[in-house]
PDB file of N, CA and C in Angstrom:
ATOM      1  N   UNK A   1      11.689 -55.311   5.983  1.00  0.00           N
ATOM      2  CA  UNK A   1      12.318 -56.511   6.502  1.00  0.00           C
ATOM      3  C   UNK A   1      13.840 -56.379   6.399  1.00  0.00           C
ATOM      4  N   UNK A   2      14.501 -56.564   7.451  1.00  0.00           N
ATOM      5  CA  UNK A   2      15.862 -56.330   7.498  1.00  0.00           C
ATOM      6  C   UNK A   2      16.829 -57.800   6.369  1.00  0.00           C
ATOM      7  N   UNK A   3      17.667 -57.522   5.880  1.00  0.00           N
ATOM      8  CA  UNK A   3      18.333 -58.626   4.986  1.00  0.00           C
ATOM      9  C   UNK A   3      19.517 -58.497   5.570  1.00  0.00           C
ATOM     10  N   UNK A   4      20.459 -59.410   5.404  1.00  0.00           N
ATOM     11  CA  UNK A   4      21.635 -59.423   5.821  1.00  0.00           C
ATOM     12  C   UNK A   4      22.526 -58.980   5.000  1.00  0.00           C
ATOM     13  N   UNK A   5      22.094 -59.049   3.822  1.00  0.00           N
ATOM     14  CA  UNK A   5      23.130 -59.128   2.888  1.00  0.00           C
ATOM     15  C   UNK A   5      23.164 -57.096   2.496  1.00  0.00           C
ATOM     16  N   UNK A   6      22.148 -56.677   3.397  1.00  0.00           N
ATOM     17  CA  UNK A   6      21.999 -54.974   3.442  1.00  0.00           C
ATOM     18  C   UNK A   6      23.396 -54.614   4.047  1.00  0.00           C
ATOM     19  N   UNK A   7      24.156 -55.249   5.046  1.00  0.00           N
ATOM     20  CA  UNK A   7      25.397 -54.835   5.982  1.00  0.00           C
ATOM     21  C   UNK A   7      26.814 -55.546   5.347  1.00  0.00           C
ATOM     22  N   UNK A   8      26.921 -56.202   4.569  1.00  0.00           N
ATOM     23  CA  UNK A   8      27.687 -56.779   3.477  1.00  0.00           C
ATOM     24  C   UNK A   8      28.918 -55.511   3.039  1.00  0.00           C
ATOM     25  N   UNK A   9      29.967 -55.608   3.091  1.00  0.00           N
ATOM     26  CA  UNK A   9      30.690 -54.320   2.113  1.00  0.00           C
ATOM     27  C   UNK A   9      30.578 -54.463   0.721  1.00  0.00           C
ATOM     28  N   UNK A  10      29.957 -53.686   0.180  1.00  0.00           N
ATOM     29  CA  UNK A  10      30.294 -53.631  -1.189  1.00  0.00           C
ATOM     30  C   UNK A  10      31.251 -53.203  -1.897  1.00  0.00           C
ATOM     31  N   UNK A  11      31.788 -52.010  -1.080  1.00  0.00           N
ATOM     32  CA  UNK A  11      32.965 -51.719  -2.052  1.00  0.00           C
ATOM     33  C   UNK A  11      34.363 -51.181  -0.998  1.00  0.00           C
ATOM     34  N   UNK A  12      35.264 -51.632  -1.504  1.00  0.00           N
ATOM     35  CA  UNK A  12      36.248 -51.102  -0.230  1.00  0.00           C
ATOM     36  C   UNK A  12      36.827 -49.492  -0.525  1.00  0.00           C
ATOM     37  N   UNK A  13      37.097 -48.589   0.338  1.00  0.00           N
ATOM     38  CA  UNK A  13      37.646 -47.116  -0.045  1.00  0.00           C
ATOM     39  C   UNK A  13      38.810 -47.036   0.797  1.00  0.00           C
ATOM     40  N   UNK A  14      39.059 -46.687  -0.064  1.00  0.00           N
ATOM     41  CA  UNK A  14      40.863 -46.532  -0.134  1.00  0.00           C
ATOM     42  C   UNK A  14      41.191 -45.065   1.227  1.00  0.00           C
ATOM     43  N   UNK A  15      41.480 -45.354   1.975  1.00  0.00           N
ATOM     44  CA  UNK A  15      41.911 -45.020   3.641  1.00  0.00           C
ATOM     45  C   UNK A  15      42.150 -43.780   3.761  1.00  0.00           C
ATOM     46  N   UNK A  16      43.587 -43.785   3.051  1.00  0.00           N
ATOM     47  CA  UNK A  16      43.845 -41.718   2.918  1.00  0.00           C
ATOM     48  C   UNK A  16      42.840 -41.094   2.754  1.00  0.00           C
ATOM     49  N   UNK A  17      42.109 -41.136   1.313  1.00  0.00           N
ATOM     50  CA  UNK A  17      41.070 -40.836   0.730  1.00  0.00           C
ATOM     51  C   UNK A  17      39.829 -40.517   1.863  1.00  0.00           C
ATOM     52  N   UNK A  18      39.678 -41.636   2.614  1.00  0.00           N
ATOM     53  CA  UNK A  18      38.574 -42.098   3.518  1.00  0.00           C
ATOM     54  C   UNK A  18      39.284 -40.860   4.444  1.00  0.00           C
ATOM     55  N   UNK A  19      40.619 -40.854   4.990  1.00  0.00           N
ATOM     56  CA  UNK A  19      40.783 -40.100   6.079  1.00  0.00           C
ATOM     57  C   UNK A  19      41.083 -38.127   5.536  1.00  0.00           C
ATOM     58  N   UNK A  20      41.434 -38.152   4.554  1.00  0.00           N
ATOM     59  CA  UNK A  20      41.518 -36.757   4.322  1.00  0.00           C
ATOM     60  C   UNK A  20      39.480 -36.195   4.263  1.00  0.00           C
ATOM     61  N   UNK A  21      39.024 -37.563   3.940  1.00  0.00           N
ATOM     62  CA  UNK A  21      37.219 -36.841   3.740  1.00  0.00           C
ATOM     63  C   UNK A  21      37.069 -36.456   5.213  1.00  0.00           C
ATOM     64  N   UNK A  22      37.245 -37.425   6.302  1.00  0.00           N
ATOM     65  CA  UNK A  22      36.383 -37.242   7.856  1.00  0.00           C
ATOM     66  C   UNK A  22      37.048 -36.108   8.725  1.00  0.00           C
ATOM     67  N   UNK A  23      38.286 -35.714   8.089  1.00  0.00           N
ATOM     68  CA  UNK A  23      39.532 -34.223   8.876  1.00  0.00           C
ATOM     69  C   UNK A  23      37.987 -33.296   8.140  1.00  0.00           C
ATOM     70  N   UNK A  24      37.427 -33.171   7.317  1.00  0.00           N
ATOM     71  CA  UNK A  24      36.835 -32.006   6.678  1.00  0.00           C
ATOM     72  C   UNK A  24      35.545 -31.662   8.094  1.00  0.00           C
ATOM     73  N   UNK A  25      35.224 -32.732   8.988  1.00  0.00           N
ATOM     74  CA  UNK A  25      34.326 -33.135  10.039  1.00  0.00           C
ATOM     75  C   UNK A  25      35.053 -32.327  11.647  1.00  0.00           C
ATOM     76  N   UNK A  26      33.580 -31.738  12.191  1.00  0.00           N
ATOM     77  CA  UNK A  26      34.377 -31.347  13.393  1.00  0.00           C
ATOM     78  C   UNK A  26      33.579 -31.863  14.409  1.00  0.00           C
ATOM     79  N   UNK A  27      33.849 -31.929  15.837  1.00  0.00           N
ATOM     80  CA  UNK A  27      33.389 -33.195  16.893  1.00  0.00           C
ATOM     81  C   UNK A  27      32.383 -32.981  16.930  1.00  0.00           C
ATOM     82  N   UNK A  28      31.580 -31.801  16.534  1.00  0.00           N
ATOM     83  CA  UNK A  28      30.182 -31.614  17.156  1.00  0.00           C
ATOM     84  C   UNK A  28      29.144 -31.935  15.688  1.00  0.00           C
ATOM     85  N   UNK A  29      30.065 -32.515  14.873  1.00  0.00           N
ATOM     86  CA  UNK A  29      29.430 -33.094  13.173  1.00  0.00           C
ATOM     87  C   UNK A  29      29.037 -34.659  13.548  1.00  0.00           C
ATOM     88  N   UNK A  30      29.644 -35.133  14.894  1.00  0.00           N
ATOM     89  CA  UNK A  30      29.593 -36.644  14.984  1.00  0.00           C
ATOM     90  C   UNK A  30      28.659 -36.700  15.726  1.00  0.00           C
ATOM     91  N   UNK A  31      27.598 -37.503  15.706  1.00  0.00           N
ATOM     92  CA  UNK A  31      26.828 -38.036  16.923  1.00  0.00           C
ATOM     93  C   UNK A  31      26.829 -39.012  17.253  1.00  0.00           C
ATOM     94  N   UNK A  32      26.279 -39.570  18.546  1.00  0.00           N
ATOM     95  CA  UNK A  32      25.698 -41.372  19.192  1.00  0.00           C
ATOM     96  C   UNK A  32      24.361 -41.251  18.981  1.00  0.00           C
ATOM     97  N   UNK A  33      23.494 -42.005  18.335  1.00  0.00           N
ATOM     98  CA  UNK A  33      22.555 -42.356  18.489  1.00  0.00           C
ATOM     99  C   UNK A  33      21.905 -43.066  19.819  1.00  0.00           C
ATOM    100  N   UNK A  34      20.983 -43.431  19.959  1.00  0.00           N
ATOM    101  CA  UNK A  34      20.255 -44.504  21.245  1.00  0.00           C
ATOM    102  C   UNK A  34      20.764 -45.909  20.683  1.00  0.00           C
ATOM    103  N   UNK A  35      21.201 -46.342  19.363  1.00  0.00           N
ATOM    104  CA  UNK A  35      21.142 -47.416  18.972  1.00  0.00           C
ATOM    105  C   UNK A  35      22.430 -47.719  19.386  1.00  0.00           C
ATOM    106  N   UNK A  36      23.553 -46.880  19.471  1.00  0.00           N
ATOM    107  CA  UNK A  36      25.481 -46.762  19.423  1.00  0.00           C
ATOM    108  C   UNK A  36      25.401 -47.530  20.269  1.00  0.00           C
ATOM    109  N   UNK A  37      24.610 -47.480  21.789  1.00  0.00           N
ATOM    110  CA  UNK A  37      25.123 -47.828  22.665  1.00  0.00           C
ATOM    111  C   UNK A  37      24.493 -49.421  23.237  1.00  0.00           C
ATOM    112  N   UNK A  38      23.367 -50.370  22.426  1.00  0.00           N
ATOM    113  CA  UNK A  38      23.076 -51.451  22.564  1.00  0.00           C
ATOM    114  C   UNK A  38      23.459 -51.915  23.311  1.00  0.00           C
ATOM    115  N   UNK A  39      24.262 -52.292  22.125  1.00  0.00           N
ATOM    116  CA  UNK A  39      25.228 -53.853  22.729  1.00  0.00           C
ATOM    117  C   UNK A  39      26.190 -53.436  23.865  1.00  0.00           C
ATOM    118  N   UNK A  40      26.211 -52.458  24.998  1.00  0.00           N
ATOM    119  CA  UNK A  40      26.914 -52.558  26.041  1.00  0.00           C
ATOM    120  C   UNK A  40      26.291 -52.774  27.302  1.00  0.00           C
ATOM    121  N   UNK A  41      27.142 -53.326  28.097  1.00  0.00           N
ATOM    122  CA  UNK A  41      26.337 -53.326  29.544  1.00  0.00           C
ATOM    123  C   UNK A  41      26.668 -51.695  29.609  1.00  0.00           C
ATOM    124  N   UNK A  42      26.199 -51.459  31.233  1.00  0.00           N
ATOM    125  CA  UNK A  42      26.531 -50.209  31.802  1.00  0.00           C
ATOM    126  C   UNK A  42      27.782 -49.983  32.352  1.00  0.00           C
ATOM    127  N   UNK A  43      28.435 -51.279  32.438  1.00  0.00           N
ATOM    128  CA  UNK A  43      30.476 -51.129  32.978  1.00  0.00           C
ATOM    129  C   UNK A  43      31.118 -50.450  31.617  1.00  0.00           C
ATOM    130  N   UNK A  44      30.534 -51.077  30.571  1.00  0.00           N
ATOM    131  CA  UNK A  44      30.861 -50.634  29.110  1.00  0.00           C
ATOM    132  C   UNK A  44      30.389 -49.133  28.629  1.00  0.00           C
ATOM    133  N   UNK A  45      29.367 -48.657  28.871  1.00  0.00           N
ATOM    134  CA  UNK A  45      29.352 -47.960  28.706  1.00  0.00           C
ATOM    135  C   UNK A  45      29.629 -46.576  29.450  1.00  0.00           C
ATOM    136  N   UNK A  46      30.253 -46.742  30.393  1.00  0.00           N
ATOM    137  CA  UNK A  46      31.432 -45.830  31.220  1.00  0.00           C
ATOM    138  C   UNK A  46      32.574 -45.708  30.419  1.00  0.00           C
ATOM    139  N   UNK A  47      33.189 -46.709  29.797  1.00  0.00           N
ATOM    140  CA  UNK A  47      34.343 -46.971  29.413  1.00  0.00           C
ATOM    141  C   UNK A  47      34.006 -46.344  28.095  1.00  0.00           C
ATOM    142  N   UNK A  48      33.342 -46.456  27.075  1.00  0.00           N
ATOM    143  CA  UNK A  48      33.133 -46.243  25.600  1.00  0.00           C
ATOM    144  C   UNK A  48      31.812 -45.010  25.965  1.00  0.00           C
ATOM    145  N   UNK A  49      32.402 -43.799  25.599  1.00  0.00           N
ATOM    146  CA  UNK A  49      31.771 -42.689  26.122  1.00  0.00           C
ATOM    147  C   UNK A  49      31.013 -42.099  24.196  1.00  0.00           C
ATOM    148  N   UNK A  50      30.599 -41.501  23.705  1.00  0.00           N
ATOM    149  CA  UNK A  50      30.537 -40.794  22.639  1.00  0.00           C
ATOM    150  C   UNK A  50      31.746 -39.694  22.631  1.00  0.00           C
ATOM    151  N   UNK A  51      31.919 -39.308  22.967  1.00  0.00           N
ATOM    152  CA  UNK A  51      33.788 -38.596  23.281  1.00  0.00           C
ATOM    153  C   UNK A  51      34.411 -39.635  22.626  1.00  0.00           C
ATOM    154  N   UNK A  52      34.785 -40.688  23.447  1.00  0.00           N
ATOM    155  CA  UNK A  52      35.445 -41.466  23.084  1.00  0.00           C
ATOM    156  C   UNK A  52      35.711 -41.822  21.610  1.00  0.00           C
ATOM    157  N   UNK A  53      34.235 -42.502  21.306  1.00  0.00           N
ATOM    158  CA  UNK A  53      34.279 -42.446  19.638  1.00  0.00           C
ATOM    159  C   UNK A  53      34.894 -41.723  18.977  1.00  0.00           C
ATOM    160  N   UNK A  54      34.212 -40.210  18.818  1.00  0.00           N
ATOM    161  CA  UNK A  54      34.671 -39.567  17.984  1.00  0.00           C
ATOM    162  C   UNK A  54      35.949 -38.955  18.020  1.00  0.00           C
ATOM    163  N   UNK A  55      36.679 -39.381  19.217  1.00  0.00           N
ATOM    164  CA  UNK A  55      38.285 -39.529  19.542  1.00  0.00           C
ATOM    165  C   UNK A  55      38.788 -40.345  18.498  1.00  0.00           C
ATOM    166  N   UNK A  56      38.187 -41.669  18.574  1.00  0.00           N
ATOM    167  CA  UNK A  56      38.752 -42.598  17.306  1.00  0.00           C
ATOM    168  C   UNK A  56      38.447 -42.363  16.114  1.00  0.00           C
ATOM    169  N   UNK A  57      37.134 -41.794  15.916  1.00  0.00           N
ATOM    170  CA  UNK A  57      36.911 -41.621  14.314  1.00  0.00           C
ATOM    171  C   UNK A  57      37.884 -40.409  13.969  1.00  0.00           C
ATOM    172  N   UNK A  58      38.484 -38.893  14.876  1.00  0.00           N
ATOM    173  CA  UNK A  58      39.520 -37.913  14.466  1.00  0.00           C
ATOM    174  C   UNK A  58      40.782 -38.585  14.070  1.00  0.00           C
ATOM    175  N   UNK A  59      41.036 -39.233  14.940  1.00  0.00           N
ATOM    176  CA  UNK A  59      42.806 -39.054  15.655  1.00  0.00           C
ATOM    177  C   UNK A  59      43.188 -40.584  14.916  1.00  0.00           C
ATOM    178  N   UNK A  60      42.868 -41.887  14.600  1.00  0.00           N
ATOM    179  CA  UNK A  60      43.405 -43.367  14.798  1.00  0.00           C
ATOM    180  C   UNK A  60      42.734 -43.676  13.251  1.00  0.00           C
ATOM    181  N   UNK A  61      43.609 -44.344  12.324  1.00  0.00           N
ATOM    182  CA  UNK A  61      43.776 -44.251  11.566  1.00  0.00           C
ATOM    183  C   UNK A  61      43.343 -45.891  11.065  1.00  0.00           C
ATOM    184  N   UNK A  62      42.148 -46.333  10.305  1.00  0.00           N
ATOM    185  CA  UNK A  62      41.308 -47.555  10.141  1.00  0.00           C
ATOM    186  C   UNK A  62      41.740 -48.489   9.531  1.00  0.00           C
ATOM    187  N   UNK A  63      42.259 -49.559   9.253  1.00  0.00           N
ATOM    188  CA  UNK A  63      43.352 -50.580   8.754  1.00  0.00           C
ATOM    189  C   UNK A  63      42.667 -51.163   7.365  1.00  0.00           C
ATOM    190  N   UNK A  64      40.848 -50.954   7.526  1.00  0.00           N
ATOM    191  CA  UNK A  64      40.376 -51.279   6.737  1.00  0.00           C
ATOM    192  C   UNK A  64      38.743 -50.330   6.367  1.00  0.00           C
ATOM    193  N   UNK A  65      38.357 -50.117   5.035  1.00  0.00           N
ATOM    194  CA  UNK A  65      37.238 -49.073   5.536  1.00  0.00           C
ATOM    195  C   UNK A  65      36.505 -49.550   4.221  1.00  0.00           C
ATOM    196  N   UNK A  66      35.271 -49.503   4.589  1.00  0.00           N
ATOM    197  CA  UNK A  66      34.048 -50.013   3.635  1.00  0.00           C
ATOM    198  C   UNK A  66      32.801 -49.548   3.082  1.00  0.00           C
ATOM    199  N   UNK A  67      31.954 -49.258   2.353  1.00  0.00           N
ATOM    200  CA  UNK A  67      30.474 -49.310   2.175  1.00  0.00           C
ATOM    201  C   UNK A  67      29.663 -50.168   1.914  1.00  0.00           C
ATOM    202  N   UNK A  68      28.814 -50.614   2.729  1.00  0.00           N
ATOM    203  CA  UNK A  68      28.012 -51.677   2.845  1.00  0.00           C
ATOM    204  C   UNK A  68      26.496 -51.355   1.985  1.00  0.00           C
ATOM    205  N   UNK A  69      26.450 -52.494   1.605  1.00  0.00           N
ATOM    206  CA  UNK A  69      25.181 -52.253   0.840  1.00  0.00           C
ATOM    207  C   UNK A  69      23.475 -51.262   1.256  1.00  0.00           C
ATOM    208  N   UNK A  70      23.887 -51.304   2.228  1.00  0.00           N
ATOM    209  CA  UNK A  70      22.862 -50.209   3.064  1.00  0.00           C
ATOM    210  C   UNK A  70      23.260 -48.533   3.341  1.00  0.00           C
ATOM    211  N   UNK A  71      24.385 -48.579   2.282  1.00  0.00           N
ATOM    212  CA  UNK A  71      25.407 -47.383   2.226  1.00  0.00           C
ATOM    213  C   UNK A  71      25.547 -46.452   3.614  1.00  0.00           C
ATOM    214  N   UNK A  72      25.789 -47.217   4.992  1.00  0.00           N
ATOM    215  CA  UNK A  72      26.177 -47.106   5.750  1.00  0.00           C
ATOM    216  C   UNK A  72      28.100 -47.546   5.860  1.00  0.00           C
ATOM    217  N   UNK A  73      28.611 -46.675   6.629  1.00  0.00           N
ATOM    218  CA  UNK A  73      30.395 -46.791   5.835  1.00  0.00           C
ATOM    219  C   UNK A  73      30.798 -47.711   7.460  1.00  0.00           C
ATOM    220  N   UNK A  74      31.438 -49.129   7.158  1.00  0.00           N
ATOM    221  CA  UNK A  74      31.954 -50.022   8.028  1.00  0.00           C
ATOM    222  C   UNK A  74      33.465 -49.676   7.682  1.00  0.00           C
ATOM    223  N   UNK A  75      33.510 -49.187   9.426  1.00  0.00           N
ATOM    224  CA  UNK A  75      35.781 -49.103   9.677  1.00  0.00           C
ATOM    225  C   UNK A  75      36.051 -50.058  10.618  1.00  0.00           C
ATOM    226  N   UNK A  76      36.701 -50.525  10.378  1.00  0.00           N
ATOM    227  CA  UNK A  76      38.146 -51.191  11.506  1.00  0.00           C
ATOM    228  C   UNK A  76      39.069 -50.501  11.635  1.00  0.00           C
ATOM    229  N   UNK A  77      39.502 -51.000  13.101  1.00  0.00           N
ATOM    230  CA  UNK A  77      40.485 -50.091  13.614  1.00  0.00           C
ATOM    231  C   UNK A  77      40.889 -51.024  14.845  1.00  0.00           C
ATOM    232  N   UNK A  78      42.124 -50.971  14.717  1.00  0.00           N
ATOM    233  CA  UNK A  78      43.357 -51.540  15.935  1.00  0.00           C
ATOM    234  C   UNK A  78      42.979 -50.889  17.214  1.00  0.00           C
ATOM    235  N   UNK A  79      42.085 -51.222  18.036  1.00  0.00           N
ATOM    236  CA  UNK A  79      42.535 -50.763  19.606  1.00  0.00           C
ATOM    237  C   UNK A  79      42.260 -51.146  19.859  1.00  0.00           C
ATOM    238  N   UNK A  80      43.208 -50.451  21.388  1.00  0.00           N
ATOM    239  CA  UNK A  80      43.805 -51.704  22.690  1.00  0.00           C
ATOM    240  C   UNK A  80      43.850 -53.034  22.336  1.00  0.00           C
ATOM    241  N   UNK A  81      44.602 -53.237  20.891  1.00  0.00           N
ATOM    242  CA  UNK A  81      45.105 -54.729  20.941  1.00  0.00           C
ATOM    243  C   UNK A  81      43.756 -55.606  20.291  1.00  0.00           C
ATOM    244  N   UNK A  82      43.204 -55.038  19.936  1.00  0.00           N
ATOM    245  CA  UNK A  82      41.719 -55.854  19.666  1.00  0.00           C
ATOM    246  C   UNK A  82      40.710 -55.229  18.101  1.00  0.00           C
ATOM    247  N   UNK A  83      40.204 -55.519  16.953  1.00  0.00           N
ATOM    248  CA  UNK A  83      39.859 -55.379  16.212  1.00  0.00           C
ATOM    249  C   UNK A  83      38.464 -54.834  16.528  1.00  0.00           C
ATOM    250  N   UNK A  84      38.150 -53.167  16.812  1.00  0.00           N
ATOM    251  CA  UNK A  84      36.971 -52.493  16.693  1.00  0.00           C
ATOM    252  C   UNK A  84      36.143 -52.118  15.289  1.00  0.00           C
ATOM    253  N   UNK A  85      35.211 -52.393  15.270  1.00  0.00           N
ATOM    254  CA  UNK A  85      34.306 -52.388  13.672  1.00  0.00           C
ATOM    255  C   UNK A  85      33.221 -51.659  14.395  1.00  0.00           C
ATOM    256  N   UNK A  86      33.046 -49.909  13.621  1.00  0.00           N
ATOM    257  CA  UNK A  86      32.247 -49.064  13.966  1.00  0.00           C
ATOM    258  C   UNK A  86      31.597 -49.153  12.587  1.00  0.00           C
ATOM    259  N   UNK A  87      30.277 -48.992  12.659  1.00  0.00           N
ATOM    260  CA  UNK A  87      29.594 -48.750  11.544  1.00  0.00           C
ATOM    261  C   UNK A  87      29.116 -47.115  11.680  1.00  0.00           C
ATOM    262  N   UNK A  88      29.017 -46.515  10.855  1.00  0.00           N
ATOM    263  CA  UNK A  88      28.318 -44.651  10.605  1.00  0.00           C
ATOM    264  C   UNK A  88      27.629 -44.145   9.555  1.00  0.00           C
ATOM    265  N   UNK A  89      27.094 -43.579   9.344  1.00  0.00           N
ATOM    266  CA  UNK A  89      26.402 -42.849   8.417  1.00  0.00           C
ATOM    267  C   UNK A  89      26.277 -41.920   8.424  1.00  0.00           C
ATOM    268  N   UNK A  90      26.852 -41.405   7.234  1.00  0.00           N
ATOM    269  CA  UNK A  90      27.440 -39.897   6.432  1.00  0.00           C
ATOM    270  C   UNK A  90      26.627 -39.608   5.464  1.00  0.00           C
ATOM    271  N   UNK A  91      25.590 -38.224   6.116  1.00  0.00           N
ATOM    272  CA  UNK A  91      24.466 -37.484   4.876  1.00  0.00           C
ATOM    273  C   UNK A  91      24.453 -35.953   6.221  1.00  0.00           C
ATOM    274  N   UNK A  92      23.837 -35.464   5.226  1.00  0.00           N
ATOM    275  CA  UNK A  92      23.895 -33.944   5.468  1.00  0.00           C
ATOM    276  C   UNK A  92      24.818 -33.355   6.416  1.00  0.00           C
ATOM    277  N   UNK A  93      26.094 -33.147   6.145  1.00  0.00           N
ATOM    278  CA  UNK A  93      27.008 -33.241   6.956  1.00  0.00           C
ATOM    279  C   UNK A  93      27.396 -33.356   8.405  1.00  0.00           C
ATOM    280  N   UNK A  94      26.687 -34.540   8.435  1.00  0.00           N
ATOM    281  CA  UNK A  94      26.601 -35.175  10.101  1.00  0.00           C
ATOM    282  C   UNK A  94      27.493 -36.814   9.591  1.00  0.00           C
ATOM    283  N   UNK A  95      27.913 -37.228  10.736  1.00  0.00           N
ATOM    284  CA  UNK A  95      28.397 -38.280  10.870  1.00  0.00           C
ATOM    285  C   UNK A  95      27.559 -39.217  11.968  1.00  0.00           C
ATOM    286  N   UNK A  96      27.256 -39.663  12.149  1.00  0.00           N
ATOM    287  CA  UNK A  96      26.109 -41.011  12.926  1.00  0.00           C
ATOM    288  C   UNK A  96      27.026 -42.056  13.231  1.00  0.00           C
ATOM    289  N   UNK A  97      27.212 -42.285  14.379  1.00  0.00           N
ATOM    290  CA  UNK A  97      28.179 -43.438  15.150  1.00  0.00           C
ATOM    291  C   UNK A  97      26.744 -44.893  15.256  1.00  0.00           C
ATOM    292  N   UNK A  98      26.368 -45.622  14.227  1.00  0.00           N
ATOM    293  CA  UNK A  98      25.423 -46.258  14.094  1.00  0.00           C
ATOM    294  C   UNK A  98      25.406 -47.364  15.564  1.00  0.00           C
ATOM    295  N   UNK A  99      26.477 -48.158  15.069  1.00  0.00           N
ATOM    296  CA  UNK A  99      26.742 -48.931  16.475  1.00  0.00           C
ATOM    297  C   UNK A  99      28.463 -49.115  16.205  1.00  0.00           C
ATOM    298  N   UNK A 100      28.955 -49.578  16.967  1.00  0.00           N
ATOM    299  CA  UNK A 100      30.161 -50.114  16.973  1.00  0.00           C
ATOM    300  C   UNK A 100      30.904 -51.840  17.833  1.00  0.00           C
ATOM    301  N   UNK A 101      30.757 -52.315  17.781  1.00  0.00           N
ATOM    302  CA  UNK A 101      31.945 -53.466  18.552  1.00  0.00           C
ATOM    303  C   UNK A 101      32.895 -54.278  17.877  1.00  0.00           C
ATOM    304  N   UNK A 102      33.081 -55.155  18.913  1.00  0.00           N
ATOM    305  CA  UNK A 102      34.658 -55.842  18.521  1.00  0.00           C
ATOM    306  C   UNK A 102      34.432 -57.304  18.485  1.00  0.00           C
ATOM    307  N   UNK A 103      35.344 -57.384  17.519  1.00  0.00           N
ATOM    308  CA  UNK A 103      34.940 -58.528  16.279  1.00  0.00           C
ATOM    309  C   UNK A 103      36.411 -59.319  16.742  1.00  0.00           C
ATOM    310  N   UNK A 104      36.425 -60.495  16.566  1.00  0.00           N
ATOM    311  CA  UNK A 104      37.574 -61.319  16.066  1.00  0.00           C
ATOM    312  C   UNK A 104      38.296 -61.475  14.710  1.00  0.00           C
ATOM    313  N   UNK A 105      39.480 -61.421  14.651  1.00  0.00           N
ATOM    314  CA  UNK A 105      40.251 -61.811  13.312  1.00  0.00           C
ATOM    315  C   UNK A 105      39.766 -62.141  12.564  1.00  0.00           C
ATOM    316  N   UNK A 106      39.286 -63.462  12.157  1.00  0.00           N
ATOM    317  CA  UNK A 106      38.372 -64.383  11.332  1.00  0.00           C
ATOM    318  C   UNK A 106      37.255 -63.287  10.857  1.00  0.00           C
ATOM    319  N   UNK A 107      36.631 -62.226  11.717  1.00  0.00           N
ATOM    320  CA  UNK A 107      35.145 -62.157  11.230  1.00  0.00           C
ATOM    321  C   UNK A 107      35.621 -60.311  10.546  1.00  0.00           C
ATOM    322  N   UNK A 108      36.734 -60.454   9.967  1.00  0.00           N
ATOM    323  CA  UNK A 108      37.429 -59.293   9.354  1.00  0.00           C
ATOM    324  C   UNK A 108      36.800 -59.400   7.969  1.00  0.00           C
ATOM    325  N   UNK A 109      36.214 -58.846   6.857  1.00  0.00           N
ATOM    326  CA  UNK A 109      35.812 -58.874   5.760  1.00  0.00           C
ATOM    327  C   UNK A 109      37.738 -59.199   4.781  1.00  0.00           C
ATOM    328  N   UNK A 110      37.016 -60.293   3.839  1.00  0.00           N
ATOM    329  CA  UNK A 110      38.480 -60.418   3.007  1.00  0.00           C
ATOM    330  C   UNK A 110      38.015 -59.728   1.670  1.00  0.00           C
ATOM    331  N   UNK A 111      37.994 -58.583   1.704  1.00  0.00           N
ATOM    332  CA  UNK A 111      37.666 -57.602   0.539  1.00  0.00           C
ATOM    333  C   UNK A 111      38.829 -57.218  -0.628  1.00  0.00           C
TER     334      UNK A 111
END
């Protein structure tokens, strides 16, 4: 049974830290699942490619970064002007683009 309180951050990780771990990652370490791409129509998902992602998870640097009680790792990140929250999961050195979208201000974790 799914709980809510499973996607919750539990603990916040400190960014550098967070970003010197995912440089150790190379593009073909990241995947999309069937699940990444849900929540998009098909205009959306032209636009938000799996490329794409793992463009943002290399290169753009997360304002805020988390582990959620389902020890799946929740980032934010500034683009195009708008607050993106990718969730992933990091085990056997793969990275998993779980799902990702965009959240409003307010629904920012105050960790």
């Amino acid at each position: 049974m799914f709980n809510f309180n499973d996607t919750k951050i539990k603990k916040k990780i400190d960014i550098k830290g967070f970003l010197d771990f995912i440089k150790e990652y190379k593009e073909d370490q990241i995947e999309c699942t069937k699940h990444t791409f849900f929540r998009l129509s098909e205009k959306q998902r032209k636009i938000f490619t799996c490329d794409e992602l793992r463009r943002i998870l290399l290169s753009l640097s997360p304002f805020l970064v988390g582990v959620q009680y389902n020890e799946n790792y929740a980032l934010f990140y500034k683009y195009k002007n708008r607050n993106l929250k990718v969730i992933v999961n990091i085990a056997n050195r793969k990275i998993k683009i779980v799902t990702f979208y965009f959240i409003e201000q307010w629904q920012i974790p105050k960790i």
